[in-house]
Protein backbone atom coordinates (compact mmCIF):
# COMPACT_ATOMS: atom_id res chain seq x y z
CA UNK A 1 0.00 0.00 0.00
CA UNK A 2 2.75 2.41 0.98
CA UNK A 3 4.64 1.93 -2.24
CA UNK A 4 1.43 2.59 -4.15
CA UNK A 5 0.80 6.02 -2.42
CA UNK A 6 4.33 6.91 -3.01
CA UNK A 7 3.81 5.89 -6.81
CA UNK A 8 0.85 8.22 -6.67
CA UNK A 9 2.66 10.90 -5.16
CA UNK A 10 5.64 10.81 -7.22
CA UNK A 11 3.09 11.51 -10.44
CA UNK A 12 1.70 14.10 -9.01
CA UNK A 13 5.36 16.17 -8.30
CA UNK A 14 5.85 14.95 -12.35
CA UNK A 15 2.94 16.70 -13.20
CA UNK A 16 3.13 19.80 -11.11
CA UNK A 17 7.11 20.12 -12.88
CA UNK A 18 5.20 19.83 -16.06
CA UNK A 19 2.44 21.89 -15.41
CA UNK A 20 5.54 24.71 -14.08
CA UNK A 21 7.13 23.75 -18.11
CA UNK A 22 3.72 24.62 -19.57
CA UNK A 23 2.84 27.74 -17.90
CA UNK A 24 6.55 29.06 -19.00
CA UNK A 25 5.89 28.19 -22.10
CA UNK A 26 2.52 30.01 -22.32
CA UNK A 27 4.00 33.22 -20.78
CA UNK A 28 6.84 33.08 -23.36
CA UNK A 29 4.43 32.83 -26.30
CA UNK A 30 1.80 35.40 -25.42
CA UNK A 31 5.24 37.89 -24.86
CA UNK A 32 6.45 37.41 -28.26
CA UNK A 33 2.93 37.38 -29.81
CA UNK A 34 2.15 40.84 -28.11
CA UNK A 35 5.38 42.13 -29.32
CA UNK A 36 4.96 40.89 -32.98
CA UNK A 37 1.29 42.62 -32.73
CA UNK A 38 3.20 45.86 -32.16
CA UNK A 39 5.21 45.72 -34.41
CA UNK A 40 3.31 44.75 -37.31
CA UNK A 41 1.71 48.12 -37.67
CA UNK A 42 4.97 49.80 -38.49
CA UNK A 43 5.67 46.74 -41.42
CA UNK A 44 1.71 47.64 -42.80
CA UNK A 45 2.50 50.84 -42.75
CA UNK A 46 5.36 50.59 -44.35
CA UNK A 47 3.81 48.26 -47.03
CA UNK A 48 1.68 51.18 -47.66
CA UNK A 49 4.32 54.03 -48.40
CA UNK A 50 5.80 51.32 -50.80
CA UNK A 51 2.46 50.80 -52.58
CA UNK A 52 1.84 54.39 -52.68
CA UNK A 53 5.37 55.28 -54.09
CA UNK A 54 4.74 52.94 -56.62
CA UNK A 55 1.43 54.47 -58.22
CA UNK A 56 3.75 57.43 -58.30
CA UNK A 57 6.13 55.94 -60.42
CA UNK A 58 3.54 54.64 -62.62
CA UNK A 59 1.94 57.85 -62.80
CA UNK A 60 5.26 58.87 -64.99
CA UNK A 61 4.72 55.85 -67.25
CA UNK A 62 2.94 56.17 -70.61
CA UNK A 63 -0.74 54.29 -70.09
CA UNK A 64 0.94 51.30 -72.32
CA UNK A 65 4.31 51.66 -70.50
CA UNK A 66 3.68 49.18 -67.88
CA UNK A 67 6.24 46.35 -67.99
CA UNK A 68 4.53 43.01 -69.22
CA UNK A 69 3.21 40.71 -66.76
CA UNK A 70 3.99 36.75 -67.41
CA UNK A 71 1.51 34.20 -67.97
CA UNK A 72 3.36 30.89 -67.98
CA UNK A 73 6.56 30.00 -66.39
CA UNK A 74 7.94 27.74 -63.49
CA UNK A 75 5.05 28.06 -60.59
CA UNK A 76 6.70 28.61 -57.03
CA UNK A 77 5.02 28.30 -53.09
CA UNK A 78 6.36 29.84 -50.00
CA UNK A 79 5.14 28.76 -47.34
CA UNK A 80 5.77 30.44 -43.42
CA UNK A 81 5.11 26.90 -40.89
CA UNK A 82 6.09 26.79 -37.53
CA UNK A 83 9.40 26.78 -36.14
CA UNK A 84 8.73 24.69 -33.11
CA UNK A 85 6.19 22.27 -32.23
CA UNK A 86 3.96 22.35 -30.00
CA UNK A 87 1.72 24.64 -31.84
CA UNK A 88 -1.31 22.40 -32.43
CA UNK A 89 -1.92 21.81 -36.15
CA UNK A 90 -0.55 24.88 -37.14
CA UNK A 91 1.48 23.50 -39.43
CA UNK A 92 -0.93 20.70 -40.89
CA UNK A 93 -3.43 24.07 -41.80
CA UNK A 94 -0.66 26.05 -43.58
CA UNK A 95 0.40 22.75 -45.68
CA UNK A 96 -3.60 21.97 -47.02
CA UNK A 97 -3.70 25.45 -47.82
CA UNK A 98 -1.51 25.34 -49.75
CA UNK A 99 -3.24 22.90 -52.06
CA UNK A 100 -1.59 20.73 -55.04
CA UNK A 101 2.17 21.11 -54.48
CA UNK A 102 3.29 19.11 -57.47
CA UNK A 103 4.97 21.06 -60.12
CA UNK A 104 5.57 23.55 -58.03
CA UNK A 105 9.04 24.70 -56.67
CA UNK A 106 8.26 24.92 -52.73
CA UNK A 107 10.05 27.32 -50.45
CA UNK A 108 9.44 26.54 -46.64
CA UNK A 109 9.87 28.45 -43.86
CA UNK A 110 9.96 26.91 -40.62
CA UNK A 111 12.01 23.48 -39.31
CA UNK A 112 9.01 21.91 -38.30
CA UNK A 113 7.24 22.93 -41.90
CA UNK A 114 10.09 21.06 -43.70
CA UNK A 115 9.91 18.06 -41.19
CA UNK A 116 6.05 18.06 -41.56
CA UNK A 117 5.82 18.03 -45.55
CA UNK A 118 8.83 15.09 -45.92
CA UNK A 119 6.27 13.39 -43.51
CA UNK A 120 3.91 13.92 -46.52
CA UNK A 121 6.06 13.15 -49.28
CA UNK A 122 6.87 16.52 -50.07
CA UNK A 123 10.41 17.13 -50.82
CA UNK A 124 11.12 21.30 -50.46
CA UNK A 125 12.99 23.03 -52.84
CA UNK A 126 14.56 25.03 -50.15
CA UNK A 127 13.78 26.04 -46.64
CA UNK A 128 15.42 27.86 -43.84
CA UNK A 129 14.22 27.69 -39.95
CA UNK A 130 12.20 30.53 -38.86
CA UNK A 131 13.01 33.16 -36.65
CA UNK A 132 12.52 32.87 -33.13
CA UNK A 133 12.66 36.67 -32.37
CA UNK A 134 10.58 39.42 -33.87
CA UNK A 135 13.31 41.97 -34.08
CA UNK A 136 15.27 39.52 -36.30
CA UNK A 137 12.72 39.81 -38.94
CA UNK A 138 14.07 41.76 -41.26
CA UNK A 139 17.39 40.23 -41.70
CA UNK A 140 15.14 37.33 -42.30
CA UNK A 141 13.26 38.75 -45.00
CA UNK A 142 16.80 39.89 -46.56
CA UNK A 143 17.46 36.26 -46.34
CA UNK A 144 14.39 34.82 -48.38
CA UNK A 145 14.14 37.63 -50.62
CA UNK A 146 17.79 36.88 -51.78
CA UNK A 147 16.87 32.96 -51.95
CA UNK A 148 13.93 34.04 -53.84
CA UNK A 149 15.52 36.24 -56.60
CA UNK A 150 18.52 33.18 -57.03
CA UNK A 151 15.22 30.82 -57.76
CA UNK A 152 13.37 33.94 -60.47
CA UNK A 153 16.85 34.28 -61.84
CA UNK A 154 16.68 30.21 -63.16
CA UNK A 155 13.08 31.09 -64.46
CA UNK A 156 10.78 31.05 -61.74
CA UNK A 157 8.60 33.70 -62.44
CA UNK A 158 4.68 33.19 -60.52
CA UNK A 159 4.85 33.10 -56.81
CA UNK A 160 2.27 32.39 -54.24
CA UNK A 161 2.98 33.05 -50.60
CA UNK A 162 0.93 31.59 -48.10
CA UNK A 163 1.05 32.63 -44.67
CA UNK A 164 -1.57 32.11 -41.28
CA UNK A 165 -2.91 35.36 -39.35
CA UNK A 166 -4.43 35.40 -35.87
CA UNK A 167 -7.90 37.02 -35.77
CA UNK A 168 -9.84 37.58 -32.92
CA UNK A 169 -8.17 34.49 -31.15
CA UNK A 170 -8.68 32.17 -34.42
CA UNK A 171 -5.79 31.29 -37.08
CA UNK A 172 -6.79 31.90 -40.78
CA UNK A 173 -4.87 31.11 -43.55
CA UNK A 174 -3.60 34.09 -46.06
CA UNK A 175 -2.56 33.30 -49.76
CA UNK A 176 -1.34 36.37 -51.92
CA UNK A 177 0.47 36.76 -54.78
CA UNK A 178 3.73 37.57 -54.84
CA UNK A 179 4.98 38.04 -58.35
CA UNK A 180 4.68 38.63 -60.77
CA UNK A 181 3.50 42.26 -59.02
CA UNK A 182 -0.06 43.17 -60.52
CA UNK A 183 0.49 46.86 -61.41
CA UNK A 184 -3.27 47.02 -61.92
CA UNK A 185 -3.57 46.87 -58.03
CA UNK A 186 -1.84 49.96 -57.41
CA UNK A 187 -3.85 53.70 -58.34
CA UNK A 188 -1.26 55.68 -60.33
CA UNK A 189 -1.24 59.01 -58.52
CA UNK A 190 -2.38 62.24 -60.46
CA UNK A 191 -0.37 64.22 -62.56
CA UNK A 192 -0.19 67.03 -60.74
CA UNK A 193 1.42 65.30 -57.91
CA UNK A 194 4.55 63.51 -60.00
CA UNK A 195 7.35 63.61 -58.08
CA UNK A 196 10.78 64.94 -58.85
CA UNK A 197 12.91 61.89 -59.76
CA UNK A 198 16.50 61.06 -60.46
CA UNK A 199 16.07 57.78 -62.10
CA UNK A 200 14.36 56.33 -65.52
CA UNK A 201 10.63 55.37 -64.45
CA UNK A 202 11.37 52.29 -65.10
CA UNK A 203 14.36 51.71 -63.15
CA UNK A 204 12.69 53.55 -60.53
CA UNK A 205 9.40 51.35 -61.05
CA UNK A 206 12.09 48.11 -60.80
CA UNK A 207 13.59 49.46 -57.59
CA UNK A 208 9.92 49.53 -55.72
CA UNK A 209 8.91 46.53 -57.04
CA UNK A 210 11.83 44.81 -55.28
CA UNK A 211 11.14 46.71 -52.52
CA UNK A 212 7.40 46.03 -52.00
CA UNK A 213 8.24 41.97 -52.74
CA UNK A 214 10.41 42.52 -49.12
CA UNK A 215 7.84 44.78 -47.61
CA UNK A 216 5.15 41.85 -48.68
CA UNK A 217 7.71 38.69 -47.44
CA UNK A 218 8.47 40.72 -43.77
CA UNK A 219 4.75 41.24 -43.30
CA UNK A 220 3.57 37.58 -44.04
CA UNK A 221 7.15 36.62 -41.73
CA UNK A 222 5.89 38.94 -39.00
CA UNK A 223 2.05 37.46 -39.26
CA UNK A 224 3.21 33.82 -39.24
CA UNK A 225 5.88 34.51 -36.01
CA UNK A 226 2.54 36.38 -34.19
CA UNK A 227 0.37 33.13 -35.35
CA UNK A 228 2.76 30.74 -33.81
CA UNK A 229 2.98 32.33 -30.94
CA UNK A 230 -0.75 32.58 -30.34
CA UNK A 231 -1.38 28.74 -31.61
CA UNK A 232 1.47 28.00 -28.94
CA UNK A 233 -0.32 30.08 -26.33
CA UNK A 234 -3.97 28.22 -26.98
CA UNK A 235 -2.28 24.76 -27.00
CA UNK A 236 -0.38 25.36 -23.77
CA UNK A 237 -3.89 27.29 -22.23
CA UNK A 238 -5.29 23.68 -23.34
CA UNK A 239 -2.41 21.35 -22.07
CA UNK A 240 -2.88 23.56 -18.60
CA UNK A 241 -6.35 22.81 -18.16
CA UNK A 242 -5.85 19.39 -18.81
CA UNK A 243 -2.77 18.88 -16.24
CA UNK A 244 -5.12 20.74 -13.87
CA UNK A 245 -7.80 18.34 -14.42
CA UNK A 246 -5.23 14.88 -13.82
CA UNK A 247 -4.02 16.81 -10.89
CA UNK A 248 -7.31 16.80 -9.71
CA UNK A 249 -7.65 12.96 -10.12
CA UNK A 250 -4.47 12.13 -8.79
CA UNK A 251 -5.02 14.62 -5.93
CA UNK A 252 -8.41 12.61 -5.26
CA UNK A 253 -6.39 9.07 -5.37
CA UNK A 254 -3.94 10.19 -3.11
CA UNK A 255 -6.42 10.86 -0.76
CA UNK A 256 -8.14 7.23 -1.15
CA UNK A 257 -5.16 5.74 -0.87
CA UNK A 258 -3.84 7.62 2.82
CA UNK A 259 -7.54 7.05 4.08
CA UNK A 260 -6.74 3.19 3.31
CA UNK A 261 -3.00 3.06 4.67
CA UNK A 262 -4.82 4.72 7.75
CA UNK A 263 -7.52 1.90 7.74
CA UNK A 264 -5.42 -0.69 7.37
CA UNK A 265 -2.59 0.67 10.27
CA UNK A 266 -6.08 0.81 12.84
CA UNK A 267 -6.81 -2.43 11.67
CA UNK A 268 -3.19 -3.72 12.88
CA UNK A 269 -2.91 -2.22 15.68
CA UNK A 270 -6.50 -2.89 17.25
CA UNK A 271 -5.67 -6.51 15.97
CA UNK A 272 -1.62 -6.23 17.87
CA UNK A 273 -3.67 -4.60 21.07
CA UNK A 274 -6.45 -7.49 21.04
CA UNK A 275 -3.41 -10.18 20.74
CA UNK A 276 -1.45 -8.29 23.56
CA UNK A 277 -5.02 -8.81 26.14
CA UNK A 278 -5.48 -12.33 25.46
């Protein structure tokens, strides 16, 4: 009986170190989530002033001087997955949004991504780990946008990006287009408000254009790192509530167990006592 109890009470110290590992890991997400919401703004925004510049730069464009948009060529996916685990099925959600991968060159970001399409049969092109700190974002985005000009350069020229954002406590799956850039999406500015350049409008148009495609990869990097963190947060809030709940059970099985060690200890010693009299 006593080695029983101290079975029980040995889980329930496991447990309680676990339940410590989980509530960590909780408070750890839900920091870097906040922080990625913060900063986020300042990447939109920045998106924005991008998009904006380049309607000016169209604006000095002929109406038929837009450069030529593809229609055919190699077909590439990027897709932001988790870094770590321990997310729920983040990952799984990102991959079956992404649809049919075959024939298309697929550029993952995220170790656990990779891992999780090889468990699928599908091989990536190319992947990197994701970043595990929102201020490193950036440098990341220098990072993939170089990886992704390498891969245009050999003829890849339609790219998809597909990316999860946290709404409202709920993880939705984003898919954009990446290039080629639809120049129809951006309102050339008015004439009267052309700007004073020192380029060709086309170089200048170029120059944006590569600079919006980084704008565009650092928000979808910044939206994924913020989604991870919140998935992480909900599946810890869920693993909580369930080591709070086997707590409970082994708290209540302790108990049974001491009230029977008791039991049988009155038993003996009433028995000892009554052997002692006769």
């Amino acid at each position: 009986m006593a080695e029983r109890l101290a079975d029980v009470v040995g889980q329930i110290q496991n447990v309680r170190q676990l339940g410590a590992v989980v509530t960590a890991m909780r408070g750890i997400a839900a920091s870097r989530a906040q922080q990625s919401r913060s900063l986020v703004t300042g990447i939109e925004a920045y998106t924005r002033v991008v998009a904006g510049a380049i309607g000016h730069a169209l604006s000095l464009l002929p109406a038929a001087g837009s450069p030529a948009i593809p229609t055919d060529g190699k077909r590439g996916l990027i897709l932001f997955a988790a870094e770590q685990g321990f997310a729920g099925a983040f990952t799984e959600h990102v991959l079956d949004a992404a649809g049919e991968l075959a024939g298309a060159q697929t550029l993952i970001v995220g170790s656990r991504g990779a891992a999780v399409a090889r468990e699928r049969g599908i091989e990536p092109a190319w992947w990197t780990p994701a970043v595990t700190h929102a201020p490193a974002i950036l440098a990341f985005a220098n990072r993939l946008s170089d990886a992704l000009y390498e891969r245009v350069a050999r003829g890849l020229n339609r790219v998809d990006i597909v990316f999860p954002i946290s709404l409202s406590g709920r993880i939705s799956i984003t898919r954009r287009s990446l290039l080629p850039l639809d120049l129809a999406a951006f309102p050339r500015a008015s004439a009267d408000q052309a700007p004073l350049i020192t380029l060709e409008p086309l170089v200048l148009l170029e120059r944006l254009a590569a600079e919006y495609v980084y704008a565009e990869l650092c928000e979808a990097a910044m939206y994924s790192f913020a989604a991870e963190n919140e998935a992480r947060m909900l599946a810890m809030t869920e693993a909580r509530s369930n080591i709070a709940t086997k707590l409970s059970g082994l708290g209540q099985r302790e108990r049974q167990l001491r009230q029977e060690e008791i039991t049988t200890e009155l038993v003996e010693l009433i028995a000892g006592t009554e052997a002692i009299e006769k």
